[in-house]
N, C-alpha and C. Protein backbone atom coordinates (compact mmCIF):
# COMPACT_ATOMS: atom_id res chain seq x y z
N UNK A 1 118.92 113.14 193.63
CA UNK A 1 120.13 113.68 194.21
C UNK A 1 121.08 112.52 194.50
N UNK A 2 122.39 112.66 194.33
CA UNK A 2 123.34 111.53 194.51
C UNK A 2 124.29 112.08 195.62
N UNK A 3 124.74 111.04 196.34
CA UNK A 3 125.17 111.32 197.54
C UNK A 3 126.42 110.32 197.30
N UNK A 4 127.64 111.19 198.12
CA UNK A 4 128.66 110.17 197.88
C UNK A 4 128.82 109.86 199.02
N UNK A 5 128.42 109.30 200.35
CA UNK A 5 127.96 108.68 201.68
C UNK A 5 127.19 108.83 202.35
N UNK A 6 127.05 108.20 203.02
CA UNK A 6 125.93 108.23 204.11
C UNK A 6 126.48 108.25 205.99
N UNK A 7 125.83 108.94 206.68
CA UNK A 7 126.23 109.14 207.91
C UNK A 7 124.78 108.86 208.56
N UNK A 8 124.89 107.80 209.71
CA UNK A 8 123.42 107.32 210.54
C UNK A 8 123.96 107.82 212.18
N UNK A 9 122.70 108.58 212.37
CA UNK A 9 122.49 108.53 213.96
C UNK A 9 122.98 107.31 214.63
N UNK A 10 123.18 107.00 215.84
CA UNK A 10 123.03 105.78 216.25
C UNK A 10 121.49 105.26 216.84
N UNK A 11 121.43 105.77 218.05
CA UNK A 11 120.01 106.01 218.95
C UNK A 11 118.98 106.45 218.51
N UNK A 12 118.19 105.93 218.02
CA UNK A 12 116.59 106.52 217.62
C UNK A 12 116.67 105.73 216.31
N UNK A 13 118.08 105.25 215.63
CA UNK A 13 118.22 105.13 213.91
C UNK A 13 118.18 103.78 214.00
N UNK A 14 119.28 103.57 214.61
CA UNK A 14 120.07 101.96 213.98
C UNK A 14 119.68 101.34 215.14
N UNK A 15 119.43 101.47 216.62
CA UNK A 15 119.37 100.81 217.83
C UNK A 15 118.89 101.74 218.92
N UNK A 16 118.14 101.26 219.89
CA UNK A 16 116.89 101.81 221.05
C UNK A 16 117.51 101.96 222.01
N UNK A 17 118.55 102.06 222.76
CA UNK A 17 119.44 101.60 223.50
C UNK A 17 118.76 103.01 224.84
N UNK A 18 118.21 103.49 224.63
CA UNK A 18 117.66 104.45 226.18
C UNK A 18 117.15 103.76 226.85
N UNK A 19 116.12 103.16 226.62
CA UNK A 19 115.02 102.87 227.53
C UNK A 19 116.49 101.79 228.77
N UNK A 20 117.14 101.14 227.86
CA UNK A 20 117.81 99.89 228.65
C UNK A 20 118.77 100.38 230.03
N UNK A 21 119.92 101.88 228.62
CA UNK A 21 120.46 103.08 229.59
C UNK A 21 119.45 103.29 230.74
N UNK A 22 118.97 104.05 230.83
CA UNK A 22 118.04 104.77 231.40
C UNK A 22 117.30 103.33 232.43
N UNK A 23 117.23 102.44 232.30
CA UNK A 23 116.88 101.84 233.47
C UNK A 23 118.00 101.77 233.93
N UNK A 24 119.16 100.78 233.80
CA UNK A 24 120.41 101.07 234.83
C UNK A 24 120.54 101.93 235.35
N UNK A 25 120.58 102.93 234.91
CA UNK A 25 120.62 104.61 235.25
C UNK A 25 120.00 104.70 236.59
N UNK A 26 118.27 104.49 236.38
CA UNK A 26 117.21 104.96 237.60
C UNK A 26 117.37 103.70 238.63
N UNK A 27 117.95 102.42 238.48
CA UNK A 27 118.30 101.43 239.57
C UNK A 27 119.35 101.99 240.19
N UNK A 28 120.73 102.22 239.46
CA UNK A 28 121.69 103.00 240.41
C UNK A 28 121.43 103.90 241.28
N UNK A 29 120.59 104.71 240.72
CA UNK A 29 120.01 106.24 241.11
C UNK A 29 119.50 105.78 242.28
N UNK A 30 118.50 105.20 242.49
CA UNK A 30 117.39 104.34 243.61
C UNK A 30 118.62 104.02 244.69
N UNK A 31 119.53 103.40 244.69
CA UNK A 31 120.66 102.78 245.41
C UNK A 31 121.22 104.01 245.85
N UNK A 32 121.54 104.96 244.82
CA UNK A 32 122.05 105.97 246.05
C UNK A 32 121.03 106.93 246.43
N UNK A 33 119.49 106.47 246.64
CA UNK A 33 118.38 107.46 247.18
C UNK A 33 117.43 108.07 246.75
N UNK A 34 117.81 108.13 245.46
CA UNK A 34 116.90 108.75 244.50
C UNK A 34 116.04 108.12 243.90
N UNK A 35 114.84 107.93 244.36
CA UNK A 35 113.84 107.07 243.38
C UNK A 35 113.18 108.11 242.67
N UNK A 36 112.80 107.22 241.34
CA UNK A 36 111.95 107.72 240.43
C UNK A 36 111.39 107.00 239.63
N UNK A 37 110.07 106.78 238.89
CA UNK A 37 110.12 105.61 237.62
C UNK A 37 111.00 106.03 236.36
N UNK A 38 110.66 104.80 236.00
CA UNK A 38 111.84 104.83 234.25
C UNK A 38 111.08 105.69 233.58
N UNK A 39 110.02 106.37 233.37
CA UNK A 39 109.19 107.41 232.49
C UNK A 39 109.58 108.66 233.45
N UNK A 40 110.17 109.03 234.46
CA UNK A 40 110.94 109.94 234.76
C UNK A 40 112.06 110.29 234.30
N UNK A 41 112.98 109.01 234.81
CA UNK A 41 113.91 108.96 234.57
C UNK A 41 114.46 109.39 232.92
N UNK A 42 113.74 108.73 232.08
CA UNK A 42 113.61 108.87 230.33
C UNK A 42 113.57 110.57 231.06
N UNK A 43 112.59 110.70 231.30
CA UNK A 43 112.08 112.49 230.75
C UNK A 43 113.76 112.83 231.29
N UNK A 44 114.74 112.90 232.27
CA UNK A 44 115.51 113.49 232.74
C UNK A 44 116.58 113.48 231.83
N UNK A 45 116.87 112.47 231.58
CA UNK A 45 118.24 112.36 231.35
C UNK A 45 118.39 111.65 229.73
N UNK A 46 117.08 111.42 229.09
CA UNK A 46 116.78 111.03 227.77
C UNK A 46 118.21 112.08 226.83
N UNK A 47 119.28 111.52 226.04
CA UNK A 47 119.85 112.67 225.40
C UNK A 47 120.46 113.19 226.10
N UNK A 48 121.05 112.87 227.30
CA UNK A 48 122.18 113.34 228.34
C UNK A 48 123.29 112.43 228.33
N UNK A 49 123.93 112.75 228.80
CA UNK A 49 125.13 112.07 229.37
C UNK A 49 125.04 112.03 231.16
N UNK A 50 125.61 111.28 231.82
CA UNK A 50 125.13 111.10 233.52
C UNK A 50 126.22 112.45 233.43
N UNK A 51 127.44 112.56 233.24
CA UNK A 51 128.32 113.55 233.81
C UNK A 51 127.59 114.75 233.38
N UNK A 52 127.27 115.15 232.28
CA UNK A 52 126.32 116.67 232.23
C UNK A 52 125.20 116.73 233.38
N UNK A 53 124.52 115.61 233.92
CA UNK A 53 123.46 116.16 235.11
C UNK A 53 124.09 115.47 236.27
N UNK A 54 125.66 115.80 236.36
CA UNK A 54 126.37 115.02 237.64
C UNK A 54 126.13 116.08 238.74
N UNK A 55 125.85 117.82 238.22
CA UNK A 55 125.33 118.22 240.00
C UNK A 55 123.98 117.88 240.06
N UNK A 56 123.02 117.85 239.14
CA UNK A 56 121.41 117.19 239.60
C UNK A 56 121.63 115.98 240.37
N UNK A 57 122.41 114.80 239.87
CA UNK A 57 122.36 113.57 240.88
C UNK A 57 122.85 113.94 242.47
N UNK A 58 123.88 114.55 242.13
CA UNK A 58 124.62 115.14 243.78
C UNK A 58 123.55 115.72 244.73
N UNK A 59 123.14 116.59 243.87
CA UNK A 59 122.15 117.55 244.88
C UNK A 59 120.86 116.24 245.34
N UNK A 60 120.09 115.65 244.15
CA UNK A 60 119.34 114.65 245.00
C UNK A 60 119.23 113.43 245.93
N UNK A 61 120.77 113.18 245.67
CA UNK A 61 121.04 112.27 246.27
C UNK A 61 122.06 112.72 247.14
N UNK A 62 123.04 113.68 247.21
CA UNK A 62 123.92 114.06 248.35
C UNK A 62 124.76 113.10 248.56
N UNK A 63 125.33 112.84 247.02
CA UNK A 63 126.23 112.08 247.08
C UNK A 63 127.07 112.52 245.84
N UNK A 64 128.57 112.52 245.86
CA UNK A 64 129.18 113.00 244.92
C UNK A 64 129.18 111.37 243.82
N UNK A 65 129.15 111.83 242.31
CA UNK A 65 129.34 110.74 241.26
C UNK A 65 130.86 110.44 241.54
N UNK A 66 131.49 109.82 241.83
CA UNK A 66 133.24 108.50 241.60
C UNK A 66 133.15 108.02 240.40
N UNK A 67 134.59 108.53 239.88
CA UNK A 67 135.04 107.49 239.02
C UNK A 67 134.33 106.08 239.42
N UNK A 68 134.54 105.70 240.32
CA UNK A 68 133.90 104.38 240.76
C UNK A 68 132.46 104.32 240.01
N UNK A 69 132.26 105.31 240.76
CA UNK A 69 130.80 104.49 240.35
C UNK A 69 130.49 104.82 238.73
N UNK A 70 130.64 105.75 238.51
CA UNK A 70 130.81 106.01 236.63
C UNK A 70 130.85 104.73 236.05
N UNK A 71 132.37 104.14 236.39
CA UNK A 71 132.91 103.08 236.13
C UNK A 71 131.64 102.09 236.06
N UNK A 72 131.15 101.65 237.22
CA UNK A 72 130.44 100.83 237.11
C UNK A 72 128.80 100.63 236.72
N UNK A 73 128.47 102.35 236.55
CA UNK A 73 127.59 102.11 235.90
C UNK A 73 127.73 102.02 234.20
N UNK A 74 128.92 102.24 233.78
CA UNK A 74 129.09 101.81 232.20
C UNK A 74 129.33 100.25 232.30
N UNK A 75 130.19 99.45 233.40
CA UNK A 75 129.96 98.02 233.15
C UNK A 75 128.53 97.35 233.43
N UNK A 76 127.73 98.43 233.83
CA UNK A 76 126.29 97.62 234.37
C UNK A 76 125.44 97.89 233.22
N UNK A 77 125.19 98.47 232.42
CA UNK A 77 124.96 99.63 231.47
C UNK A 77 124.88 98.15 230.10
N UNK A 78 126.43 98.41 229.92
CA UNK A 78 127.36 97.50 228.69
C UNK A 78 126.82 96.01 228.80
N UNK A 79 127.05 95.41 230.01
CA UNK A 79 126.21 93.82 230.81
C UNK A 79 124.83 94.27 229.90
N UNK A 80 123.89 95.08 230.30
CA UNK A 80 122.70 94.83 230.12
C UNK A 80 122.22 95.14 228.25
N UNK A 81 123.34 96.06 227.91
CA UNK A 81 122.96 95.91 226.51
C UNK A 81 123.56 94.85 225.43
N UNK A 82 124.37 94.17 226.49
CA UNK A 82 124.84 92.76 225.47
C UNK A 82 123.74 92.40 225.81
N UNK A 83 122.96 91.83 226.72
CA UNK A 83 121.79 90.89 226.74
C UNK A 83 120.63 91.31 226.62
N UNK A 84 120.26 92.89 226.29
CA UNK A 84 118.55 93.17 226.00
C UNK A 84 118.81 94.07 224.40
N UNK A 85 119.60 94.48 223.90
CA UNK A 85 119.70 95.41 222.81
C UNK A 85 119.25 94.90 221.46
N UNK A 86 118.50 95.72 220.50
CA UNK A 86 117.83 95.04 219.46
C UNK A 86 118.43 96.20 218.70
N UNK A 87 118.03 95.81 217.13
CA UNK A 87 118.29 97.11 215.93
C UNK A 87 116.92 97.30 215.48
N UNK A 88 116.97 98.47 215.76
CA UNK A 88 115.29 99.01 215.61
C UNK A 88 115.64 98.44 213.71
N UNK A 89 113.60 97.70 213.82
CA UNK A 89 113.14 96.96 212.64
C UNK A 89 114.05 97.86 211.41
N UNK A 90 114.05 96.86 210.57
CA UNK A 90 114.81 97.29 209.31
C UNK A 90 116.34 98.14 209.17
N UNK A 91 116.53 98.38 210.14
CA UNK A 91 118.19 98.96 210.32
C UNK A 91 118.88 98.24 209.53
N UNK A 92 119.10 96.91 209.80
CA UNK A 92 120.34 96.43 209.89
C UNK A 92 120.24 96.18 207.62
N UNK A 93 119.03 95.69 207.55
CA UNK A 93 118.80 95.52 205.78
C UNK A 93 118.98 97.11 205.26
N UNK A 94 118.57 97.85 205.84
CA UNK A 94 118.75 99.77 205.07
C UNK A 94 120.11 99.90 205.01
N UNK A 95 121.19 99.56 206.64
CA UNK A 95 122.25 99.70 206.03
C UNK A 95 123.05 99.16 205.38
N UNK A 96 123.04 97.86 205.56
CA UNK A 96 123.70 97.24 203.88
C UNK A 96 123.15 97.63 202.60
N UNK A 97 121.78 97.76 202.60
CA UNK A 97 121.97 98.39 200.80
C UNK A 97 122.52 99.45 200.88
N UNK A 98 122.14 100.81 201.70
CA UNK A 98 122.82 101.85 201.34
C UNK A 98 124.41 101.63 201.57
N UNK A 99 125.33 101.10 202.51
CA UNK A 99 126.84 100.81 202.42
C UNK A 99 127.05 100.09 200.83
N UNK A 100 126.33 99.27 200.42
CA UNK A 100 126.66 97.99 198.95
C UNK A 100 126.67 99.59 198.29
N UNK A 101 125.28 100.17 198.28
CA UNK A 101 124.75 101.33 197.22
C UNK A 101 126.37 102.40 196.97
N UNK A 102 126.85 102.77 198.14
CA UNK A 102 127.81 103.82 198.58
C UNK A 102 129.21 103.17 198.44
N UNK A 103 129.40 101.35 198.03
CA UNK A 103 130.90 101.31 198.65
C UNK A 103 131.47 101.28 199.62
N UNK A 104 130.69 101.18 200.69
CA UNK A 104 130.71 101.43 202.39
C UNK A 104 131.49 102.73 202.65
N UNK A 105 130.89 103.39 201.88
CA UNK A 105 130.97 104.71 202.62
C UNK A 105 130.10 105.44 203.30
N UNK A 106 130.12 104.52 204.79
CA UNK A 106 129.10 104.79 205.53
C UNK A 106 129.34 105.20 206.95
N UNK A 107 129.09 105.62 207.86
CA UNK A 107 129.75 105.93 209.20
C UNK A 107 128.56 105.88 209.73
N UNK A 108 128.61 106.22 211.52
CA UNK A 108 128.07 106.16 212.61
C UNK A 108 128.18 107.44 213.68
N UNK A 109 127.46 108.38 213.54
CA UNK A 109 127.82 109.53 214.94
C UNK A 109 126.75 109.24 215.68
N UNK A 110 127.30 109.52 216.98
CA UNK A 110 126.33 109.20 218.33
C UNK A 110 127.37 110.25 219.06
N UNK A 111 126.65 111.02 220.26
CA UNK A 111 126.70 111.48 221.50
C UNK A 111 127.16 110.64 222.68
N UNK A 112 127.10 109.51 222.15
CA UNK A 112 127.34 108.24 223.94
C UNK A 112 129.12 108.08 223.88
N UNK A 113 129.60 107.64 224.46
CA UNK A 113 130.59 107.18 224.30
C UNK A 113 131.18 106.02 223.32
N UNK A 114 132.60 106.10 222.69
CA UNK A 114 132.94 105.11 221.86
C UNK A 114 132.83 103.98 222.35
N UNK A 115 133.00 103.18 223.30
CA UNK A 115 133.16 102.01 223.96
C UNK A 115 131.15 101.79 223.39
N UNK A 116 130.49 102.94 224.04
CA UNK A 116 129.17 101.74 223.79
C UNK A 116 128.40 102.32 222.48
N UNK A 117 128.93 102.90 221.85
CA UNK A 117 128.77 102.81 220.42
C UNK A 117 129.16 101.45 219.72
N UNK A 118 130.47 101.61 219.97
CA UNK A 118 130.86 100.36 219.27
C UNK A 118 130.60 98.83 219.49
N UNK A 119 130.16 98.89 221.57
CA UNK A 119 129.30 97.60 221.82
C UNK A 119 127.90 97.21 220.94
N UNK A 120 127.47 98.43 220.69
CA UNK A 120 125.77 98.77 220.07
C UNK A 120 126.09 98.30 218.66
N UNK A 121 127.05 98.50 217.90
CA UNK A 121 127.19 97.90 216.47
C UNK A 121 127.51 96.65 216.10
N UNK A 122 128.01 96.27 217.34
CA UNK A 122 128.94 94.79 217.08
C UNK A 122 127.27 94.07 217.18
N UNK A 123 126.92 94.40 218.62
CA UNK A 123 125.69 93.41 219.14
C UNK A 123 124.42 93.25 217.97
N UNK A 124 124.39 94.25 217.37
CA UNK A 124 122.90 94.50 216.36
C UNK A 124 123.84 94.08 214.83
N UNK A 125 124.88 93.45 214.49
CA UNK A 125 125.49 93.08 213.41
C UNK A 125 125.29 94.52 212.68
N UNK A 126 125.78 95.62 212.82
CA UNK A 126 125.60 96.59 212.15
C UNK A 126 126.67 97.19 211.33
């Protein structure tokens, strides 16, 4: 079968980037009251966005989510995946042949936001 592009997941495909999310996530969380471990935390919000379970955090913590703090958990978030983020094995060689193979007709959809999509591609040379 011949394909005239290719379209890659981001998360699970090209780069691991939950486990890293998802700890910032359950440290913030802890700070405003809510403890849990990171194998919780994963089970909760694995494939979420924080604003889709923004009344779960409220209600456990009895605290409303701020712009503020949003804010700063994407700069705490972004900090930690410039300095721990990898490209899951063989990503980065699959997608250059298939882009060379295609002409770079290749793209990227993810669920996260553009800002750390596009941090996640720069950092893993993708």
């Amino acid at each position: 079968m011949k394909f005239d592009a290719a379209l890659f997941d981001c998360d699970g495909v090209l780069v691991d980037s939950e486990p890293i999310t998802n700890g910032v996530l359950r440290d913030m969380l802890e700070e405003l009251g809510w403890t849990m471990s990171r194998d919780e935390c994963m089970r909760v919000f694995v494939g979420k966005t924080i604003k889709d379970e923004a009344a779960l955090v409220e209600s456990r913590t009895g605290q409303p989510l701020t712009e503020a703090w949003l804010s700063q958990f994407r700069e705490r978030r972004n900090a930690s995946l410039m300095r721990e983020l990898k490209a899951v094995e063989g990503a980065v060689d699959a997608v250059a042949a298939i882009s060379e193979r295609l002409n770079g007709r290749i793209a990227c959809a993810s669920g996260a936001d553009r800002l750390k999509v596009e941090l996640q591609l720069m950092k893993c040379a993708l």
